[in-house]
C-alpha atoms as a PDB file:
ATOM      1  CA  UNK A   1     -35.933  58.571  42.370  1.00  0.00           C
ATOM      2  CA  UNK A   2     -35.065  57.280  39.196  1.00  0.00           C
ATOM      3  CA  UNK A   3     -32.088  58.547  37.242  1.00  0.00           C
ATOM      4  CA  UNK A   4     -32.069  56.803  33.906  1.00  0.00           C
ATOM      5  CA  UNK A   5     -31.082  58.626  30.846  1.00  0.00           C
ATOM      6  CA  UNK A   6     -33.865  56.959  29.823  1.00  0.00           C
ATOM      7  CA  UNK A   7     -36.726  58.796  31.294  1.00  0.00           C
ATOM      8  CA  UNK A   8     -36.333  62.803  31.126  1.00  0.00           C
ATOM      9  CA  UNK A   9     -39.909  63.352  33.594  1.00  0.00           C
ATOM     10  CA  UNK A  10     -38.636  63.975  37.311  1.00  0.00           C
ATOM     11  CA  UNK A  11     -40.389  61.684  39.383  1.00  0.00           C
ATOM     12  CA  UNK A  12     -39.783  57.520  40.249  1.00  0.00           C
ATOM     13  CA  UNK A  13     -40.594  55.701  37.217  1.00  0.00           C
ATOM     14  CA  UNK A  14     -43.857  53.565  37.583  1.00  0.00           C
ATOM     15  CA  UNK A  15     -43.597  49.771  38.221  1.00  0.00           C
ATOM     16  CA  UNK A  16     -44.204  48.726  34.310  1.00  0.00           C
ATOM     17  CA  UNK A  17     -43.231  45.120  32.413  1.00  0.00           C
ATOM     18  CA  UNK A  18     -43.669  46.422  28.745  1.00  0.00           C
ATOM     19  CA  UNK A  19     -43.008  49.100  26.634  1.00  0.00           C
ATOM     20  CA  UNK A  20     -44.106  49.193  22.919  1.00  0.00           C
ATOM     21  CA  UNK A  21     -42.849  51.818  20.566  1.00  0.00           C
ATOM     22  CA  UNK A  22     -44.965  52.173  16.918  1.00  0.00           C
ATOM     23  CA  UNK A  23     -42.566  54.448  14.752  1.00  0.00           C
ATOM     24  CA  UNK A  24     -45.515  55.421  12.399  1.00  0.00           C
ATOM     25  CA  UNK A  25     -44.884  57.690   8.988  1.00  0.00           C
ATOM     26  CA  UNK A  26     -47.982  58.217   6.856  1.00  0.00           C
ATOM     27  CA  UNK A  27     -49.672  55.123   8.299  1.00  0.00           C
ATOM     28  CA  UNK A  28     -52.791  56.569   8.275  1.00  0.00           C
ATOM     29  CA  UNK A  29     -54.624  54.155   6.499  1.00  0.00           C
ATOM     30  CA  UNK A  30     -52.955  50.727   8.760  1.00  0.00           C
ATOM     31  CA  UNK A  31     -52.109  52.716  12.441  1.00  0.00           C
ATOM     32  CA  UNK A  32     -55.932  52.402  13.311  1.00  0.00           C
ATOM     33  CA  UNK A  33     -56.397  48.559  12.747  1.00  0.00           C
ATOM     34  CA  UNK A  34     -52.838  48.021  13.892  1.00  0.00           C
ATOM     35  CA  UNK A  35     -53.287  49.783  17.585  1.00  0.00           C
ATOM     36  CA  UNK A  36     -56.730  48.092  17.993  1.00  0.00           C
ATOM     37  CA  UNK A  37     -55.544  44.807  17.732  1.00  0.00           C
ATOM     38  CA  UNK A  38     -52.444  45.428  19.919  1.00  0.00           C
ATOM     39  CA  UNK A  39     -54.864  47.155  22.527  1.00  0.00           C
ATOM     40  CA  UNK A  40     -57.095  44.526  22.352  1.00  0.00           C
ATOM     41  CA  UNK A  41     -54.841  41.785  23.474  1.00  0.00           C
ATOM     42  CA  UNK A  42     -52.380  43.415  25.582  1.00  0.00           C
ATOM     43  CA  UNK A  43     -54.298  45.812  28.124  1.00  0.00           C
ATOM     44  CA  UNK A  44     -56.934  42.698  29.245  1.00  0.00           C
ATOM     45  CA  UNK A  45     -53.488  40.811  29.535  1.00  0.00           C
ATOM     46  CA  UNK A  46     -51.110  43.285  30.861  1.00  0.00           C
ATOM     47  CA  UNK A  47     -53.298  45.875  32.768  1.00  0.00           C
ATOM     48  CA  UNK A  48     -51.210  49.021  33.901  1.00  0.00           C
ATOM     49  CA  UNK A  49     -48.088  46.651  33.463  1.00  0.00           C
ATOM     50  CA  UNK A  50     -47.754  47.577  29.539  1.00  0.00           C
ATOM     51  CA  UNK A  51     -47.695  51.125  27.722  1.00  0.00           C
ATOM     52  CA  UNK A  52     -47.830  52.106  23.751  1.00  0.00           C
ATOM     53  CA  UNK A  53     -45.778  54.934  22.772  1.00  0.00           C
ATOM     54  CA  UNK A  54     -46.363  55.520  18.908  1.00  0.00           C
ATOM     55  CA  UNK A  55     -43.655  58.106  17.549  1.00  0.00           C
ATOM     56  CA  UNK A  56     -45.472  59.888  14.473  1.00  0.00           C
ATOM     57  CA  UNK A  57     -42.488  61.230  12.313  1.00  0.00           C
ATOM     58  CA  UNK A  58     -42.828  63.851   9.322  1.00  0.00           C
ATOM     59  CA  UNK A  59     -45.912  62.484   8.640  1.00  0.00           C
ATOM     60  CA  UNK A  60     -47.678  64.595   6.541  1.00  0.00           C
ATOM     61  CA  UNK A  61     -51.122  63.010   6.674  1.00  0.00           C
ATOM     62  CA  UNK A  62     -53.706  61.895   9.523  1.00  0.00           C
ATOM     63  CA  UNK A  63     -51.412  59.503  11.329  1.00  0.00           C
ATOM     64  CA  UNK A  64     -51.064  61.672  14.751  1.00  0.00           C
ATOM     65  CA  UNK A  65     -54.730  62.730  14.864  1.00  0.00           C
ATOM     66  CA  UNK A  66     -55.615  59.062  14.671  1.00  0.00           C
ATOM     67  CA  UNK A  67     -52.848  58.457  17.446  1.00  0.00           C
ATOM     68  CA  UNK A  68     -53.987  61.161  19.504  1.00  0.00           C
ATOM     69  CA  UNK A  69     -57.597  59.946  19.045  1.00  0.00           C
ATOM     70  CA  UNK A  70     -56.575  56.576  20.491  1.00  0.00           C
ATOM     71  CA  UNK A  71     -53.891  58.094  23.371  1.00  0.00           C
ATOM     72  CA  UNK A  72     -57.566  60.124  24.281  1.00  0.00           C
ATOM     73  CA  UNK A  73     -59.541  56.876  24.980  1.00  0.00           C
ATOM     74  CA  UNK A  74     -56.601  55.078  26.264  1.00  0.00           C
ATOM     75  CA  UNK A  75     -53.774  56.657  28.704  1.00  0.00           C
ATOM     76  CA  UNK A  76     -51.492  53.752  28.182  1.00  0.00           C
ATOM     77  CA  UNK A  77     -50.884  54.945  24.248  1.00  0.00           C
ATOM     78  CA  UNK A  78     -49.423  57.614  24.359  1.00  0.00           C
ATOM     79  CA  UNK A  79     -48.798  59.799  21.004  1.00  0.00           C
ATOM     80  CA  UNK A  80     -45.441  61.903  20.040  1.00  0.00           C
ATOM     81  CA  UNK A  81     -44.894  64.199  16.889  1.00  0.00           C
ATOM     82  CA  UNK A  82     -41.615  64.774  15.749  1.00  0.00           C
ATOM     83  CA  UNK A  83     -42.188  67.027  12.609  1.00  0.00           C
ATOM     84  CA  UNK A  84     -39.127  66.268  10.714  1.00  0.00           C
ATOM     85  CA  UNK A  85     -38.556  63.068   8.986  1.00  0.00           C
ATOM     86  CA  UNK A  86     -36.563  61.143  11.375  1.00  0.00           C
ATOM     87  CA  UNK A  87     -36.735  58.115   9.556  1.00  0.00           C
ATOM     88  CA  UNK A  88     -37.937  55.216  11.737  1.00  0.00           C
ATOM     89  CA  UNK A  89     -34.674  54.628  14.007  1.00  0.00           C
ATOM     90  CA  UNK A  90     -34.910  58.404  15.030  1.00  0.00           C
ATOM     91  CA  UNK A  91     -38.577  57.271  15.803  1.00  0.00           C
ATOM     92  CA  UNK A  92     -37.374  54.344  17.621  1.00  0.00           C
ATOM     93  CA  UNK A  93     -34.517  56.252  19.711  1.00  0.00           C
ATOM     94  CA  UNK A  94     -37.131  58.894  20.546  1.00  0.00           C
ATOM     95  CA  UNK A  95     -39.340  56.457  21.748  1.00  0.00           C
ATOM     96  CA  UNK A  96     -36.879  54.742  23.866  1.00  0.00           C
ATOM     97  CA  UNK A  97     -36.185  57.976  25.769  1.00  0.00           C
ATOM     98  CA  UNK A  98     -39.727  57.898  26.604  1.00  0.00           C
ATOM     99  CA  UNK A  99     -40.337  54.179  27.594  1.00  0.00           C
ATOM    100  CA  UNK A 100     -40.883  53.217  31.427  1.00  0.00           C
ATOM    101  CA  UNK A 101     -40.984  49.612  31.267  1.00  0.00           C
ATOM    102  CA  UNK A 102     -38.515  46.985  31.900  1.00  0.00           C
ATOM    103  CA  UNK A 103     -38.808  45.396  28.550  1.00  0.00           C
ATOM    104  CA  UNK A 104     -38.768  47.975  25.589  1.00  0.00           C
ATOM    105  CA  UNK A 105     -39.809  46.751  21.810  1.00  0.00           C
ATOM    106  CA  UNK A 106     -40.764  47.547  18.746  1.00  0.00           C
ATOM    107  CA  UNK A 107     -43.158  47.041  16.372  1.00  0.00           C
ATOM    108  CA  UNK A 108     -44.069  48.230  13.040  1.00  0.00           C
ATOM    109  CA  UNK A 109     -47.237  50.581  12.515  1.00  0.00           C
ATOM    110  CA  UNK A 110     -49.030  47.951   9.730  1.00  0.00           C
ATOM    111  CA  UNK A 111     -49.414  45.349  11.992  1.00  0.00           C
ATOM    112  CA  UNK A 112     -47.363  42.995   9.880  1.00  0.00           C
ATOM    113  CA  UNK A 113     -46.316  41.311  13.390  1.00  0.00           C
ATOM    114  CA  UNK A 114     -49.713  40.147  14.970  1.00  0.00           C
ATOM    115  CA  UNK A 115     -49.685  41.021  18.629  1.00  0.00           C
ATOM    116  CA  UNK A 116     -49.464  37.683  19.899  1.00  0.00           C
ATOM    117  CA  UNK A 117     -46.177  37.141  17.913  1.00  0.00           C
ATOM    118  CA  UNK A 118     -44.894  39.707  19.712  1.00  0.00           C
ATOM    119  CA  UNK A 119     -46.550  38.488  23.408  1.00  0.00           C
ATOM    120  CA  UNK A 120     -44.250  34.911  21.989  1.00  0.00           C
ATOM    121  CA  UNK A 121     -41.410  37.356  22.333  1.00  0.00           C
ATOM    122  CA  UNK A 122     -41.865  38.552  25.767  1.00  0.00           C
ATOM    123  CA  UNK A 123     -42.150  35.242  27.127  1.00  0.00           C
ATOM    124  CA  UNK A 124     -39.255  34.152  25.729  1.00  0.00           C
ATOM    125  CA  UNK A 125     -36.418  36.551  26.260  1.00  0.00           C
ATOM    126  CA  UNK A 126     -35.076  34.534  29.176  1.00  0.00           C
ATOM    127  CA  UNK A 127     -31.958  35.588  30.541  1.00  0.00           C
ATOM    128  CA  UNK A 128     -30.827  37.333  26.780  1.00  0.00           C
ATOM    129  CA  UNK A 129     -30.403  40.946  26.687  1.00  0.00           C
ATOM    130  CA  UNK A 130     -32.804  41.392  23.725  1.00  0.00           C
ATOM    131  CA  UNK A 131     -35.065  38.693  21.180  1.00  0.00           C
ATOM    132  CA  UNK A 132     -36.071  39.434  17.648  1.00  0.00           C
ATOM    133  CA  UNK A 133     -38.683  38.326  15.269  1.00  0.00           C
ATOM    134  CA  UNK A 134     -37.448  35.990  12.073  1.00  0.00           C
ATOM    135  CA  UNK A 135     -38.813  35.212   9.305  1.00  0.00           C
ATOM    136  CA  UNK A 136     -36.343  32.764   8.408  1.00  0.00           C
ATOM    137  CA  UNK A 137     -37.215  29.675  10.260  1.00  0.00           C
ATOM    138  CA  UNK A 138     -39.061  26.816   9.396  1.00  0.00           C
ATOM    139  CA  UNK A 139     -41.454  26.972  11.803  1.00  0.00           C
ATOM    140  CA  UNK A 140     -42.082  30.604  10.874  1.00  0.00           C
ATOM    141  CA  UNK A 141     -45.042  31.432   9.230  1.00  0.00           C
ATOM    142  CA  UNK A 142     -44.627  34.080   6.581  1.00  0.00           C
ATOM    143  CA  UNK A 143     -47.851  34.503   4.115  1.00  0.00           C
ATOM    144  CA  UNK A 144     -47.735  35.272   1.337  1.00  0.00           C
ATOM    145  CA  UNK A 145     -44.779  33.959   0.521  1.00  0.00           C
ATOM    146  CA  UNK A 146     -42.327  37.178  -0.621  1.00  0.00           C
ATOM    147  CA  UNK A 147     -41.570  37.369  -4.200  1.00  0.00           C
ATOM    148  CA  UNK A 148     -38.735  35.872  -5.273  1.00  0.00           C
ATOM    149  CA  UNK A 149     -36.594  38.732  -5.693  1.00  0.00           C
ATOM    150  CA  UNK A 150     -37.195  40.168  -2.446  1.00  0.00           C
ATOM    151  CA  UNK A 151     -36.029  37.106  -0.509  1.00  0.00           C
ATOM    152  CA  UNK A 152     -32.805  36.950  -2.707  1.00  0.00           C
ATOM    153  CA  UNK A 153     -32.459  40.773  -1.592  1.00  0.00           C
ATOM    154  CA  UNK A 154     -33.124  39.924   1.948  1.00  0.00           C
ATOM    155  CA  UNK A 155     -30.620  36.876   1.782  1.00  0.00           C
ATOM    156  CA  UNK A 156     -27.387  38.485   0.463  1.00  0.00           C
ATOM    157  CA  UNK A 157     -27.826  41.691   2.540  1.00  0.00           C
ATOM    158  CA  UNK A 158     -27.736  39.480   5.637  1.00  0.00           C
ATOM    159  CA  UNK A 159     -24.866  37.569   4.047  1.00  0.00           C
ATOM    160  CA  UNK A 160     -23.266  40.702   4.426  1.00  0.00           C
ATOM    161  CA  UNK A 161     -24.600  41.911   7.406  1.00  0.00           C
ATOM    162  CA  UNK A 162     -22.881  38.407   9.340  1.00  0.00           C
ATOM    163  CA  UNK A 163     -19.809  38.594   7.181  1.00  0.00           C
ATOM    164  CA  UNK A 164     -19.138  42.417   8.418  1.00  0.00           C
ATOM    165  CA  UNK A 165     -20.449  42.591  11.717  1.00  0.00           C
ATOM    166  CA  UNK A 166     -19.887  38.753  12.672  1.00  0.00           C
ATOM    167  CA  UNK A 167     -23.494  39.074  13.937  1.00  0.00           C
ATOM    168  CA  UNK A 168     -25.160  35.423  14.133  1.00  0.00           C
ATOM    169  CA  UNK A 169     -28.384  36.427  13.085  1.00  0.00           C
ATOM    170  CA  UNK A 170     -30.129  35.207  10.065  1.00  0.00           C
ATOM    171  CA  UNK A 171     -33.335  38.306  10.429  1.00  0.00           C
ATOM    172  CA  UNK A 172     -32.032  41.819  10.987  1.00  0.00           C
ATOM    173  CA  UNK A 173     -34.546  43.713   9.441  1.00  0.00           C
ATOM    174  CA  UNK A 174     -37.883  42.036  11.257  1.00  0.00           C
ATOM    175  CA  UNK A 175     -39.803  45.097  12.545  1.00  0.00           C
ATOM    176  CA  UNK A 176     -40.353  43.368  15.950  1.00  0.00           C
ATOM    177  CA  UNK A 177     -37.840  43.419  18.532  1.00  0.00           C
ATOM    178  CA  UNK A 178     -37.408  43.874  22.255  1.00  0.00           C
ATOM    179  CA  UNK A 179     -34.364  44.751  23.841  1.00  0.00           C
ATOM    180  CA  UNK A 180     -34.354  44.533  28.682  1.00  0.00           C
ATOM    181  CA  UNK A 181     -34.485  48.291  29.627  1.00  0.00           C
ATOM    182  CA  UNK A 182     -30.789  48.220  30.949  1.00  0.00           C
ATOM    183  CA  UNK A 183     -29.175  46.942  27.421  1.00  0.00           C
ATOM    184  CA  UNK A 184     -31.495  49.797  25.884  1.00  0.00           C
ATOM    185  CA  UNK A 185     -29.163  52.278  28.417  1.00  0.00           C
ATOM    186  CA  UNK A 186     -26.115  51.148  27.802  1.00  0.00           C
ATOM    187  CA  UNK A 187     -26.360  50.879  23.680  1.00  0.00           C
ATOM    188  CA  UNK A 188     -28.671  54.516  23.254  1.00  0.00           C
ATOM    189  CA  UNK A 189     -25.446  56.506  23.576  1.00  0.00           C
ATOM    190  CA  UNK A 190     -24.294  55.291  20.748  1.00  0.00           C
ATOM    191  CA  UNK A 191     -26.786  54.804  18.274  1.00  0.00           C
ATOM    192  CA  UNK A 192     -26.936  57.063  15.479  1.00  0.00           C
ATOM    193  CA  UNK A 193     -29.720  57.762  12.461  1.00  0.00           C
ATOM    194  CA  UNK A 194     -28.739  55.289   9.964  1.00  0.00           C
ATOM    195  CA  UNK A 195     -31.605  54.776   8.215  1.00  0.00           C
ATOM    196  CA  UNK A 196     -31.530  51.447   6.463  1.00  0.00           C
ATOM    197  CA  UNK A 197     -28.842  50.319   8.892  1.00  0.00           C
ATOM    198  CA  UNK A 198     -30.497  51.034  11.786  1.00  0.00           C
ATOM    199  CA  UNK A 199     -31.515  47.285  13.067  1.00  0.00           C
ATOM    200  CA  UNK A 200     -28.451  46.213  12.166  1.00  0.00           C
ATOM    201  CA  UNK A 201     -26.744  48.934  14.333  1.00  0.00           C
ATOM    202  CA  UNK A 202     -28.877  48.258  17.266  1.00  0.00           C
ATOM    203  CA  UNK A 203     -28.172  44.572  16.939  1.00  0.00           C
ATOM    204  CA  UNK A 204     -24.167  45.489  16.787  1.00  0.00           C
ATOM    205  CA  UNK A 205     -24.202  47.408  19.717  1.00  0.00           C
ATOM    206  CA  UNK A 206     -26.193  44.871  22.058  1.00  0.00           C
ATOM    207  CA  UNK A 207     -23.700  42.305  20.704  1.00  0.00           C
ATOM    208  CA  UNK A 208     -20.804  44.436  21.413  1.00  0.00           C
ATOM    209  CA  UNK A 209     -21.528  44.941  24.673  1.00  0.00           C
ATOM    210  CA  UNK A 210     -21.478  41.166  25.416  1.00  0.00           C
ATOM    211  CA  UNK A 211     -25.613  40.853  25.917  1.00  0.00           C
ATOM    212  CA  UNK A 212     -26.957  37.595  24.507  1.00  0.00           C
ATOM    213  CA  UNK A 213     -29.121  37.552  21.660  1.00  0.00           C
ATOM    214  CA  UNK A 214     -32.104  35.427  20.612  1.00  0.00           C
ATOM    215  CA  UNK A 215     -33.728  34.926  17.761  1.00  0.00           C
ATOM    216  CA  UNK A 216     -37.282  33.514  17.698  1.00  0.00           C
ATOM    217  CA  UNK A 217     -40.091  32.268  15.276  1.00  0.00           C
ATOM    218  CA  UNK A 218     -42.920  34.612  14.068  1.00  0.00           C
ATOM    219  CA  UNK A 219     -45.647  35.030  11.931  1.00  0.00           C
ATOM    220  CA  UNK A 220     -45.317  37.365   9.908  1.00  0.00           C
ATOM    221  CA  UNK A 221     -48.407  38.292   7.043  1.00  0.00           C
ATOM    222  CA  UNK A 222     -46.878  40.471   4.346  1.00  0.00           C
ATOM    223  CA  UNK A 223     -48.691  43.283   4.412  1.00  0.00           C
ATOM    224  CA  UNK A 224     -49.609  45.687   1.355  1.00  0.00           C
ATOM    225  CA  UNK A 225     -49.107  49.120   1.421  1.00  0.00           C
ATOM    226  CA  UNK A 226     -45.228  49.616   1.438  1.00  0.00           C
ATOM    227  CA  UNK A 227     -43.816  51.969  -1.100  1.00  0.00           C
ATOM    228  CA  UNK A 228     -40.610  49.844  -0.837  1.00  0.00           C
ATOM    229  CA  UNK A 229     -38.421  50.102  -4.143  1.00  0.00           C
ATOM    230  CA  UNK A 230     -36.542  47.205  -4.290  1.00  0.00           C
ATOM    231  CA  UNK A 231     -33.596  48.025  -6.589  1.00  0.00           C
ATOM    232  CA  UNK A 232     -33.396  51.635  -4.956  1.00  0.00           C
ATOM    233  CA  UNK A 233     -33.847  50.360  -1.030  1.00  0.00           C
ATOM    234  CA  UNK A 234     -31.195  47.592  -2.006  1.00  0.00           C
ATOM    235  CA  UNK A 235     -28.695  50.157  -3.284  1.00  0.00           C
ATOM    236  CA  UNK A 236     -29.498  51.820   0.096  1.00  0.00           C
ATOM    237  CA  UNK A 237     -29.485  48.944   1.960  1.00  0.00           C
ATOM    238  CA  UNK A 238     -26.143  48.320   0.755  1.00  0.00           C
ATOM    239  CA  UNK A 239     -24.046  51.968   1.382  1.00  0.00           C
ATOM    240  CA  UNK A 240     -25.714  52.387   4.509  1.00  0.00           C
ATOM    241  CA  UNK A 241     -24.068  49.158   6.459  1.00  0.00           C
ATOM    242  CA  UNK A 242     -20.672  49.765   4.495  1.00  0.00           C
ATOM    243  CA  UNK A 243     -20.828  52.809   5.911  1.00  0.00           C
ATOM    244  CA  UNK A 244     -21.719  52.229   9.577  1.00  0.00           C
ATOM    245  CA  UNK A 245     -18.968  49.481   9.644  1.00  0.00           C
ATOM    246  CA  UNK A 246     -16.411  51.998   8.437  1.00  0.00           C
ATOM    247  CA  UNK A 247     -17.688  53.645  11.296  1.00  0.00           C
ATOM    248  CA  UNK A 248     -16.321  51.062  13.798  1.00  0.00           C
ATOM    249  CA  UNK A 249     -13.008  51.085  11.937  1.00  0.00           C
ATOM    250  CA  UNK A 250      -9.928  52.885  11.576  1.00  0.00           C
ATOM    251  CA  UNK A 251     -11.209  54.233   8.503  1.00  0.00           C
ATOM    252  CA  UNK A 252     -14.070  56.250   9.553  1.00  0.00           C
ATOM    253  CA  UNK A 253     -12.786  59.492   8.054  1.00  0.00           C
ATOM    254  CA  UNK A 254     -13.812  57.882   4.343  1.00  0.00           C
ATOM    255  CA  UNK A 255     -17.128  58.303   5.757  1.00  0.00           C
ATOM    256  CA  UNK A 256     -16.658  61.738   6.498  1.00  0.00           C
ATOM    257  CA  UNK A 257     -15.512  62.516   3.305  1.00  0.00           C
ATOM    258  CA  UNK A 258     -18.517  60.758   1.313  1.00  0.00           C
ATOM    259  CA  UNK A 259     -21.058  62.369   3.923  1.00  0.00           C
ATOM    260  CA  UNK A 260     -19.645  65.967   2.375  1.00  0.00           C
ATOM    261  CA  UNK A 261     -19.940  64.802  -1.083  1.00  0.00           C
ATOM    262  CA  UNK A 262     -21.446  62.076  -2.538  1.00  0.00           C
ATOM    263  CA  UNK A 263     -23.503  61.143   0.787  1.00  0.00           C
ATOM    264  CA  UNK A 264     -25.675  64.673  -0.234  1.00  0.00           C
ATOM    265  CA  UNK A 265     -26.792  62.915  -2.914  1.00  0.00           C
ATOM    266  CA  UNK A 266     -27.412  59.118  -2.168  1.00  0.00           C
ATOM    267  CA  UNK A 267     -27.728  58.899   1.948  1.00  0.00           C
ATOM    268  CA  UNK A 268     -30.256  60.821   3.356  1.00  0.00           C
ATOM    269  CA  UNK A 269     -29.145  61.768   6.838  1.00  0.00           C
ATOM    270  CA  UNK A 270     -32.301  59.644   8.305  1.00  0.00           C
END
């Protein structure tokens, strides 16, 4: 019998290497190409040894009948609808409730990490309690090239993301990560729905519990599609991991107080 907080289904949990969570909101347009692709070269590789669980969230257009479509011709993909906007950690955290393998990741729903990028990251996890994708090495392929603006975006908010966390990573916001089943147990408690903070939390808490991470070389094709804002997701960006390190200070009651007032406004609780 298996008794991870994990799993809530009675029963032993099934001998499985790989479990891939696909947080998907309004993705009804990329999910499609996205799952065939991943299906296509992981279940002649993997066989009953790898599952999809793709975690629809407040979607409010044909994502989840697509999923459920493809969780019909395929057992291994298996579809959940959460009807409220979770935001894509909620999506994540749900999913990793659900997950029976031994490795647990993470990928985002437009495909913007080809699945054998990811298979590069389940070969080389080693002994480290999770690997991520970056975009940020030279041997990284990344096409095409992000404007200008975004990249000086992306740059500072990891500046600040090492400075304040004393993380060593150079790529916390790569959708594809995956994290060994038992590191996923001990950091779930305390994750919480941070929504632009949310990699950067997970990455804190596998780092604060002593578990080794890597970092590893990806392609990465930059997708269209995303209704990103820039100057509004920076803002964001910004509040949200202020505000999760005041959480893991003595002054976490400042973030109490802006949650009651000011947070209403400019933090969505996802």
């Amino acid at each position: 019998h298996d008794s991870s907080p994990l799993h809530p289904e009675a029963g032993a949990r099934p001998a499985m290497k790989l479990s891939i969570i696909i947080p998907a909101y309004n993705e009804e347009q990329r999910l499609t190409p996205m799952l065939k692709a991943y299906g296509d070269y992981f279940l002649p590789r993997y066989g009953q040894e790898v599952e999809f669980i793709v975690v629809v969230n407040g979607s409010r257009d044909r994502t989840a009948d697509i999923s459920r479509a493809f969780s019909r011709e395929h057992p291994q993909i298996s579809t959940i609808e959460e009807k409220d906007a979770i935001g894509k950690g909620g999506a994540i955290m749900l999913g990793f409730k659900h997950a029976h393998g031994d490795l647990i990741g993470f990928a985002d729903a437009d495909g913007s990490t080809p699945p054998e990028a990811f298979d590069d990251l389940v070969n080389h996890i080693g002994d480290a309690g999770a690997i991520i994708a970056s975009r940020w090495f030279e041997t990284s392929v990344v096409e095409p090239r992000q404007p200008l603006k975004r990249r000086v975006v992306s740059r500072i908010f990891n500046g600040l993301v090492r400075l304040l966390f004393g993380l060593d990573i150079w790529d916390t916001q790569c959708g594809a990560k995956v994290v060994r089943r038992e590191v996923v147990e001990q950091i779930l408690p305390h994750l919480g729905l941070t929504r632009w903070a949310f990699d950067v939390d997970l990455l804190f808490q596998v780092h604060r519990f002593g578990n080794p991470i890597v970092e590893w070389p990806t392609t990465w094709p930059d997708i269209g599609g995303s209704q990103l804002r820039i100057l509004k997701a920076s803002l964001e960006m910004l509040i949200a991991i202020v505000r999760l390190r005041l959480l893991y200070s003595p002054l976490k009651w400042i973030v109490t107080l802006y949650d009651r007032t000011l947070g209403r406004y400019t933090h969505p609780s996802v």
